[in-house]
C-alpha atoms as a PDB file:
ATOM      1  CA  UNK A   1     -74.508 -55.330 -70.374  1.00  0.00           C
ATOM      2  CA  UNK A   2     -71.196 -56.386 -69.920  1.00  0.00           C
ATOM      3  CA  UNK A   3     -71.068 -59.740 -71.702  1.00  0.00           C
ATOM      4  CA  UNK A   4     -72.511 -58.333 -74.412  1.00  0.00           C
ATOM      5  CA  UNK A   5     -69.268 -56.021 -74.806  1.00  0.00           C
ATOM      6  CA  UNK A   6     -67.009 -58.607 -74.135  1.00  0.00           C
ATOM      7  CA  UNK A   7     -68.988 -60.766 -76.780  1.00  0.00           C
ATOM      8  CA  UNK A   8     -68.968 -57.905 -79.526  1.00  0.00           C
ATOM      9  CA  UNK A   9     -65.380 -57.559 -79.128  1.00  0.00           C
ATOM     10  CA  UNK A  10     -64.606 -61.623 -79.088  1.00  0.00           C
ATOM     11  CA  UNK A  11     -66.449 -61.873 -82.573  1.00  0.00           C
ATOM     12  CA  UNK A  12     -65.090 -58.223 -84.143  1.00  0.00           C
ATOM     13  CA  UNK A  13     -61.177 -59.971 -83.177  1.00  0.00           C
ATOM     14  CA  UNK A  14     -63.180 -63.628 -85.354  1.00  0.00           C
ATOM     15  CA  UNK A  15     -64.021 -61.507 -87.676  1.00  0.00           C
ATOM     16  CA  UNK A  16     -60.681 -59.957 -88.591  1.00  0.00           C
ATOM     17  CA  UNK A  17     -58.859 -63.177 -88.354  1.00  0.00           C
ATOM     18  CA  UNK A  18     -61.424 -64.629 -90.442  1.00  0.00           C
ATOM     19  CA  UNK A  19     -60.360 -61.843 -93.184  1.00  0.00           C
ATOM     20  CA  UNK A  20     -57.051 -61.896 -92.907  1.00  0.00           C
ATOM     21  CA  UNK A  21     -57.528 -65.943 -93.843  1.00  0.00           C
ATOM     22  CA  UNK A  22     -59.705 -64.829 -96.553  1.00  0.00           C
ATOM     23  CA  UNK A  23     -57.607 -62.020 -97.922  1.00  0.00           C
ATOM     24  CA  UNK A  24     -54.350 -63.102 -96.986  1.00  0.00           C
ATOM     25  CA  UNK A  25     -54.374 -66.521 -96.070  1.00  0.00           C
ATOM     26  CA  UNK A  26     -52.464 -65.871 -92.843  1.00  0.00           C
ATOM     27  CA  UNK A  27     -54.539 -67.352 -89.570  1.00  0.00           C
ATOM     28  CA  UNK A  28     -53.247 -64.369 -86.836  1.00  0.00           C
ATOM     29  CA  UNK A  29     -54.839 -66.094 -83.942  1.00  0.00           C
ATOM     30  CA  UNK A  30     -52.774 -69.825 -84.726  1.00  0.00           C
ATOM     31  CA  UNK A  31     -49.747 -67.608 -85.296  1.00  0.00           C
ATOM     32  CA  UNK A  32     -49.479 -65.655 -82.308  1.00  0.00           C
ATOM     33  CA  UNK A  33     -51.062 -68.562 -79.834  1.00  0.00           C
ATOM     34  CA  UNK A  34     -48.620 -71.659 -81.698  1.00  0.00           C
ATOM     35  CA  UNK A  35     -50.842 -73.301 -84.570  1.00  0.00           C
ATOM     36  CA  UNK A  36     -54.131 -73.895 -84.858  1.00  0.00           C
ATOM     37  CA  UNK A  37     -54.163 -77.496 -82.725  1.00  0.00           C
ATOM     38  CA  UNK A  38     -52.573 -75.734 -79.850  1.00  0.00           C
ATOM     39  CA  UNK A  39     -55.021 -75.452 -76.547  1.00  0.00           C
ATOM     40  CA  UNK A  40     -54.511 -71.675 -76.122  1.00  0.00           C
ATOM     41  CA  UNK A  41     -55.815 -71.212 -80.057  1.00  0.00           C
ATOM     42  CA  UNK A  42     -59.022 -73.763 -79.496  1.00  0.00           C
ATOM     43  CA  UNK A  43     -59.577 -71.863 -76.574  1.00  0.00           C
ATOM     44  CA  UNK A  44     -59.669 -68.674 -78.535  1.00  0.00           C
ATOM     45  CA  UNK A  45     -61.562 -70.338 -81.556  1.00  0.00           C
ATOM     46  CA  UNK A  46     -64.526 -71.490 -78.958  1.00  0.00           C
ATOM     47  CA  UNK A  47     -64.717 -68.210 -77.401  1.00  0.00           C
ATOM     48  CA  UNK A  48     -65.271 -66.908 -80.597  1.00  0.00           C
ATOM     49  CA  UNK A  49     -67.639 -68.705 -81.330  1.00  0.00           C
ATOM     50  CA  UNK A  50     -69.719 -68.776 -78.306  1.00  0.00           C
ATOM     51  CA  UNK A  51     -69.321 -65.111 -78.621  1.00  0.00           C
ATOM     52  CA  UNK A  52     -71.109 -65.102 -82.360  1.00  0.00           C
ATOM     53  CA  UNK A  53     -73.415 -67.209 -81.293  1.00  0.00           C
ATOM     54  CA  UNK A  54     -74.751 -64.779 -77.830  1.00  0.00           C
ATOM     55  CA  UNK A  55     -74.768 -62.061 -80.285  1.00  0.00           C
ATOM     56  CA  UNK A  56     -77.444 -63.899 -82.006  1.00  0.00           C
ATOM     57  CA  UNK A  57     -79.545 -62.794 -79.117  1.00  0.00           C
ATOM     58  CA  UNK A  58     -78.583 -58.967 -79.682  1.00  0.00           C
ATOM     59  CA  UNK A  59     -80.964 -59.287 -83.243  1.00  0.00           C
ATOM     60  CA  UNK A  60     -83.996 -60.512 -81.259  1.00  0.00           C
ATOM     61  CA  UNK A  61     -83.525 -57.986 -78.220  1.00  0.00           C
ATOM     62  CA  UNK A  62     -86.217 -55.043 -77.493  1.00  0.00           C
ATOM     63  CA  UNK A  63     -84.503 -52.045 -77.048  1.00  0.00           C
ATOM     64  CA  UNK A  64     -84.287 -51.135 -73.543  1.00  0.00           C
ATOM     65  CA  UNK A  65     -86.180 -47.789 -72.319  1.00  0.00           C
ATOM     66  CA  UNK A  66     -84.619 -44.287 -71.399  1.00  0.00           C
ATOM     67  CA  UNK A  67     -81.453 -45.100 -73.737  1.00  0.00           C
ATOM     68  CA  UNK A  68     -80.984 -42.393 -76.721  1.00  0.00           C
ATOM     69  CA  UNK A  69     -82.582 -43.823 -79.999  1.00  0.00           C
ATOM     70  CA  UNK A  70     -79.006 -43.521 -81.922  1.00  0.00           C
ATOM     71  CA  UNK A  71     -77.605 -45.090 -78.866  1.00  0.00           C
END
């Protein structure tokens, strides 16, 4: 399914800003979008985390049929 791309991708891009704060403390997603408070980065921050939270779902999901077992 589509969203479930576009929500893997959403909380990989969390994940990495989340290390850089950890490793580096640099926050990549308030630097490029102009601090955290701006709109465009709480924009970013909730997609994120709606994102983490739909791939909740992809835990308790049955595998679907005719799909490769290593796919």
């Amino acid at each position: 399914m589509i969203i479930d791309r576009i929500a893997l991708v959403l909380t990989i891009v969390g994940a990495l800003n989340w290390g850089s704060i950890g490793l580096f403390g640099f926050d990549l997603v308030a630097f490029l979008c102009g601090g955290q408070m701006s709109m465009l980065s709480r924009i970013i921050y909730a997609l994120v985390g709606i994102a983490g939270l739909w791939c909740i779902t992809l835990l308790f999901r049955e595998r679907e049929e005719g799909h490769a077992a290593n796919a």
